[in-house]
C-alpha atoms as a PDB file:
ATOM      1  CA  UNK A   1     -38.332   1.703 -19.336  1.00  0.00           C
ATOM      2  CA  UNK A   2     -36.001  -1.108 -19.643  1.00  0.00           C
ATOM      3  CA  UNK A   3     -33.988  -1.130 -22.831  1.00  0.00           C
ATOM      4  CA  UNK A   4     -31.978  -4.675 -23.267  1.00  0.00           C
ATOM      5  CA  UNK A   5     -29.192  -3.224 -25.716  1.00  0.00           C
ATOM      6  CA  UNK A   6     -28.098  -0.392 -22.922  1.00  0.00           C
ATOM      7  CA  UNK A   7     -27.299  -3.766 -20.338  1.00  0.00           C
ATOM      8  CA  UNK A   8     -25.645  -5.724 -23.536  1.00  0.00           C
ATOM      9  CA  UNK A   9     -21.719  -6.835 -22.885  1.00  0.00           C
ATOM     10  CA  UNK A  10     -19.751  -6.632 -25.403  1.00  0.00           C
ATOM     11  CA  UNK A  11     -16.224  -8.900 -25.858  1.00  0.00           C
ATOM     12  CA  UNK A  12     -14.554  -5.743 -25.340  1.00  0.00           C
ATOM     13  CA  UNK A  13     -16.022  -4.881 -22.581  1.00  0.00           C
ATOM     14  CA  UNK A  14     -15.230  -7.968 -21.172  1.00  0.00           C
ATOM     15  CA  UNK A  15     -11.835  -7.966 -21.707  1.00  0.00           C
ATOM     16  CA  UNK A  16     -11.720  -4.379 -20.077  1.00  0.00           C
ATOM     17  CA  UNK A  17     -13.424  -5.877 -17.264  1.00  0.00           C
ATOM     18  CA  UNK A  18     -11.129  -9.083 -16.920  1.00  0.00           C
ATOM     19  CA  UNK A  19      -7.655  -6.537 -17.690  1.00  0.00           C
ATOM     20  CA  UNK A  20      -9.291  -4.019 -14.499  1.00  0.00           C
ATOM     21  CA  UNK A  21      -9.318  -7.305 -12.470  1.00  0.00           C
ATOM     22  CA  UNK A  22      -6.248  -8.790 -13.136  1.00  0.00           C
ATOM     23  CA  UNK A  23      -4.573  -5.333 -12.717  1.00  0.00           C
ATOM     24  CA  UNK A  24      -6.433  -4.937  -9.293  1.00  0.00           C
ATOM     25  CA  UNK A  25      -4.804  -8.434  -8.127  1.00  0.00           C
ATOM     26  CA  UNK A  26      -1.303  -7.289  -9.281  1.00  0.00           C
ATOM     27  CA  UNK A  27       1.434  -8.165  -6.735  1.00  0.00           C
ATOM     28  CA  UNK A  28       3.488  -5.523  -5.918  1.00  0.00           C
ATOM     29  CA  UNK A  29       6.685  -6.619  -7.119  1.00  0.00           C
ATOM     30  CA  UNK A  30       4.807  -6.322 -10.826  1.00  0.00           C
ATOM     31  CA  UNK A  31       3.962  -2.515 -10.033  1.00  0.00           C
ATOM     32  CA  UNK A  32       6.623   0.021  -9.893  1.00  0.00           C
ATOM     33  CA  UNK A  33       6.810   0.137  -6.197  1.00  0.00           C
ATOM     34  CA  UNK A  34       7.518  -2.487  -3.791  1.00  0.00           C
ATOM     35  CA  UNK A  35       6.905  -3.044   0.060  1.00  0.00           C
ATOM     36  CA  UNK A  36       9.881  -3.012   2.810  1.00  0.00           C
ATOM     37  CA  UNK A  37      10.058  -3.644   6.090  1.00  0.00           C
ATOM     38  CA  UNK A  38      12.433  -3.442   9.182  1.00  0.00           C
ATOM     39  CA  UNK A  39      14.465  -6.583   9.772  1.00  0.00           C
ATOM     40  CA  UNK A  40      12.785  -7.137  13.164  1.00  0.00           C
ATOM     41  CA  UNK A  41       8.898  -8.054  11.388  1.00  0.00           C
ATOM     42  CA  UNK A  42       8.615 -11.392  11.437  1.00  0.00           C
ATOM     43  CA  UNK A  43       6.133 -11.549   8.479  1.00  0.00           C
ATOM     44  CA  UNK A  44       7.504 -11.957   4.802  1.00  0.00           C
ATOM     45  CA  UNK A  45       4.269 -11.709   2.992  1.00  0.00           C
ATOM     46  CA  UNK A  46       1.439  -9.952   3.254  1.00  0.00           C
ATOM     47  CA  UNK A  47      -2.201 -10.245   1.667  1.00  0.00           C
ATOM     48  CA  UNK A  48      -3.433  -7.295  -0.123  1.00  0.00           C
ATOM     49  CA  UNK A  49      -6.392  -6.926   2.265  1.00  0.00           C
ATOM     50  CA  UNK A  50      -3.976  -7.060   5.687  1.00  0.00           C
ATOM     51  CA  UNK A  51      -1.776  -3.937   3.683  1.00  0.00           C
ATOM     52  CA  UNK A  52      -4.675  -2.086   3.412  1.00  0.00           C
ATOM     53  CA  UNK A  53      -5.647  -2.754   7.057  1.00  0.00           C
ATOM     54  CA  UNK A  54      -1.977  -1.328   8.006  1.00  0.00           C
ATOM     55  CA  UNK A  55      -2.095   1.585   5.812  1.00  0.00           C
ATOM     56  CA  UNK A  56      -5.738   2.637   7.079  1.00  0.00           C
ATOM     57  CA  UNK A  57      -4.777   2.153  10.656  1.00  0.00           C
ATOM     58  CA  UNK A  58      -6.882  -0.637  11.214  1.00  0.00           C
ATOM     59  CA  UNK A  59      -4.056  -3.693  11.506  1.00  0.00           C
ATOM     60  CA  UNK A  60      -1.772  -1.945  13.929  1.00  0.00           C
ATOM     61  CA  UNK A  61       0.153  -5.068  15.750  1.00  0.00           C
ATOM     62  CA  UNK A  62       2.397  -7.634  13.604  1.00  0.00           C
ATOM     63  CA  UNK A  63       1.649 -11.441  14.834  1.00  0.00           C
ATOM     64  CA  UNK A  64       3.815 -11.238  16.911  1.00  0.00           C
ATOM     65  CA  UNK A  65       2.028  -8.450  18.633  1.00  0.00           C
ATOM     66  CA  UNK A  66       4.450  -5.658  18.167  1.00  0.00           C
ATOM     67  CA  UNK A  67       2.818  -2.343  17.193  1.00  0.00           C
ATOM     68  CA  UNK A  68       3.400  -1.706  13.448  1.00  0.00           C
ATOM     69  CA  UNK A  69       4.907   1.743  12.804  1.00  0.00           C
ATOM     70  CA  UNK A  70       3.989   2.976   8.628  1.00  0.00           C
ATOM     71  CA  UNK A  71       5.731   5.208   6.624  1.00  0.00           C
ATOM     72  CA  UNK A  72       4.928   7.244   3.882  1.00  0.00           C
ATOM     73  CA  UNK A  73       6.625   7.942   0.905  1.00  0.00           C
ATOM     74  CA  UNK A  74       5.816  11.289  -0.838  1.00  0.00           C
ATOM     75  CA  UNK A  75       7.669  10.934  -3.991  1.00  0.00           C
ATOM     76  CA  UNK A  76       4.353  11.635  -6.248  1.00  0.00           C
ATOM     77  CA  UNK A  77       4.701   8.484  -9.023  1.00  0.00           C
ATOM     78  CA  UNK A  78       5.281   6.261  -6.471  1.00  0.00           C
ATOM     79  CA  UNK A  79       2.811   7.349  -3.707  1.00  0.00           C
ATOM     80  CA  UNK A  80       0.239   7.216  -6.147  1.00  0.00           C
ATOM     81  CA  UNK A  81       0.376   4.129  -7.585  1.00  0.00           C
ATOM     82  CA  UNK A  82       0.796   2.579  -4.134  1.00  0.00           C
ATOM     83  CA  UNK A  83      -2.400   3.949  -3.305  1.00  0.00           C
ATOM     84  CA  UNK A  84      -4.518   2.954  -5.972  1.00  0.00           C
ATOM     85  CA  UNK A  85      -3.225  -0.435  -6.521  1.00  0.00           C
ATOM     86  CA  UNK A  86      -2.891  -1.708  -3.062  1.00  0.00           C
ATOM     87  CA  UNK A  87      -5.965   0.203  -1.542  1.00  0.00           C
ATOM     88  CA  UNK A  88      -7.933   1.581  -4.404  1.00  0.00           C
ATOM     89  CA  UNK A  89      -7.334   5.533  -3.216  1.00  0.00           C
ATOM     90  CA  UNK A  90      -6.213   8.436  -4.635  1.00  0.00           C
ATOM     91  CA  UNK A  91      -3.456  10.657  -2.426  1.00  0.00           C
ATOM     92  CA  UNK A  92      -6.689  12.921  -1.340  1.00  0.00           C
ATOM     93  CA  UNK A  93      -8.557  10.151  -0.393  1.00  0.00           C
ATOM     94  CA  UNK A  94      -5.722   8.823   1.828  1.00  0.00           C
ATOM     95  CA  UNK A  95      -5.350  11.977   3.050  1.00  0.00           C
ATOM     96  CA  UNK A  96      -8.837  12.608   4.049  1.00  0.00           C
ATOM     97  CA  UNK A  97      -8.636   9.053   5.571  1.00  0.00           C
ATOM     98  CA  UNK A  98      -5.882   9.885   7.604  1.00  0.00           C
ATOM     99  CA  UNK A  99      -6.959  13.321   8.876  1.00  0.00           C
ATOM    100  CA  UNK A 100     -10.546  11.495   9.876  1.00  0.00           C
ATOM    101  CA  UNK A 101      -8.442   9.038  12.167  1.00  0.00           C
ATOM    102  CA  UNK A 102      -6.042  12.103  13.495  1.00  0.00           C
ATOM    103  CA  UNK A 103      -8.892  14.250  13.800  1.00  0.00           C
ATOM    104  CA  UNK A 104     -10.799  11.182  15.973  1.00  0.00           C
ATOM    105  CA  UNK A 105      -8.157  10.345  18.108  1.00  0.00           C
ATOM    106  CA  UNK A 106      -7.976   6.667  16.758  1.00  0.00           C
ATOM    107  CA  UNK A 107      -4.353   7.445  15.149  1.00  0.00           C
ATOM    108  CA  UNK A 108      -1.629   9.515  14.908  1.00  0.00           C
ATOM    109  CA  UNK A 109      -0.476  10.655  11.699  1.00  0.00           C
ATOM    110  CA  UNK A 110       2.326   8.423   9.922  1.00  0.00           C
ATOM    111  CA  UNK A 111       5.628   9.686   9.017  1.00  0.00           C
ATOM    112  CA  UNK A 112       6.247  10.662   5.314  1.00  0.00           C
ATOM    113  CA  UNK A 113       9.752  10.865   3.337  1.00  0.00           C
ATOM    114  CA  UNK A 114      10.119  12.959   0.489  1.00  0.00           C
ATOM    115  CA  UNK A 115      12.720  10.301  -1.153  1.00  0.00           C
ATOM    116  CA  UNK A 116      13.555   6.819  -1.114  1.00  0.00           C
ATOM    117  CA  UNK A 117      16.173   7.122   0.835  1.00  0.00           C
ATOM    118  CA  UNK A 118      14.846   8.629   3.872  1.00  0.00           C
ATOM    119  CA  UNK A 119      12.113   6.103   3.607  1.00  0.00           C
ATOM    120  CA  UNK A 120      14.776   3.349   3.474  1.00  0.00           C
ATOM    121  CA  UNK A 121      17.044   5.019   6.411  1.00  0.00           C
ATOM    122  CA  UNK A 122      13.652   5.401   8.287  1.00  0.00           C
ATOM    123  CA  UNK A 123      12.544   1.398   7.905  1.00  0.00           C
ATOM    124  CA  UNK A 124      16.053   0.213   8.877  1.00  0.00           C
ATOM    125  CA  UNK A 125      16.810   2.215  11.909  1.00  0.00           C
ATOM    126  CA  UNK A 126      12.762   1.702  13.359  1.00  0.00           C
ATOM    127  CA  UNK A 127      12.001  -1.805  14.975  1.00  0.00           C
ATOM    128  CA  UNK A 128       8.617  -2.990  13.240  1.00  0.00           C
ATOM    129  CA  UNK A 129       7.959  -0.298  10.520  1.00  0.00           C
ATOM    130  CA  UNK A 130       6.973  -1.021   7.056  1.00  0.00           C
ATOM    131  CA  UNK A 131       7.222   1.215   3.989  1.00  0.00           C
ATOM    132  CA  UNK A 132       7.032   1.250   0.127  1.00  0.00           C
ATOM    133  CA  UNK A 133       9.673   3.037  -2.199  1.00  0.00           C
ATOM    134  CA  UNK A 134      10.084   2.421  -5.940  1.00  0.00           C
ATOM    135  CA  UNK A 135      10.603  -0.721  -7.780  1.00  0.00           C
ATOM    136  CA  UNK A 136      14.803  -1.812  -7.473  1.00  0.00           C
ATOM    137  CA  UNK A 137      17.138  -3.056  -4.523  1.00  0.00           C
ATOM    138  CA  UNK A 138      16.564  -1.190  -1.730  1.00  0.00           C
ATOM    139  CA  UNK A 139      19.498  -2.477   0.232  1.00  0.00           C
ATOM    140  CA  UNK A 140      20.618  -5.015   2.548  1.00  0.00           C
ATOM    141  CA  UNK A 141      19.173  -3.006   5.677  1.00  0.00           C
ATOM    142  CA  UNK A 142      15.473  -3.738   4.830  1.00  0.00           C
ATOM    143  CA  UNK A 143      13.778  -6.466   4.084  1.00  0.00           C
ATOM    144  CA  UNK A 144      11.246  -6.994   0.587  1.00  0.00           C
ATOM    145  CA  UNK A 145       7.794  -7.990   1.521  1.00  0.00           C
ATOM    146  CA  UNK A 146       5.514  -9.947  -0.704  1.00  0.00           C
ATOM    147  CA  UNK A 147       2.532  -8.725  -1.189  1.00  0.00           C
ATOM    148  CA  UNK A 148      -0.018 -11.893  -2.290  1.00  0.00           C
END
């Protein structure tokens, strides 16, 4: 039976809603992580949607056709904020994700640093990979993306 209070939206609830959404549409330079890149990629900003085509293996060439080469970063804070802001997964979802594509023969599985500075040595020395580390200067050898 329909009940009309149990569908009634409250101003909180609203708010929670609006909050969830802006929070969703975060850039990245607002989170505690942020998105590098080897000097080589021509791109300098990304949309959220074409990150979470790289990062699912599903946007694997740059526009300038070059094959894109990810990294992972383990470091657990960091990893899993990635995740959930930029492609709405938890670390076992990703996971599961990537062991579907490995398991399929549509990928191979992407490299993964336990600290920011293997992730960072990685990026710079690896013509076209992209990477994300925690929030601060990561150096003159990589490059910032935005993320829009």
């Amino acid at each position: 039976m329909f009940h009309p209070k149990r569908f009634c939206i409250t101003g909180t609830k609203i708010l929670l809603l609006l909050c969830l959404i802006a929070w969703g549409h975060a850039s990245a330079h607002a989170a505690g992580f942020i998105v590098i890149a080897n000097k080589s990629v021509v791109e300098s900003t990304l949309t959220r949607a074409e990150l979470q085509g790289i990062y699912l293996g599903e946007k694997v060439k740059w526009g300038n056709r070059k094959h894109i080469k990810i990294a992972v970063l383990e470091e657990e804070r960091t990893l899993k904020e990635f995740l959930q802001v930029m492609l709405g997964k938890t670390p076992s979802q990703f996971d599961q994700h990537w062991v579907r594509m490995v398991t399929t023969g549509k990928a191979s599985l992407p490299p993964a640093f336990p600290d920011t500075q293997q992730m960072i040595d990685f990026v710079a020395k690896t013509p076209n990979a992209i990477g994300f580390v925690a929030a601060g200067q990561p150096g003159d050898s990589v490059k910032t993306i935005a993320i829009k």
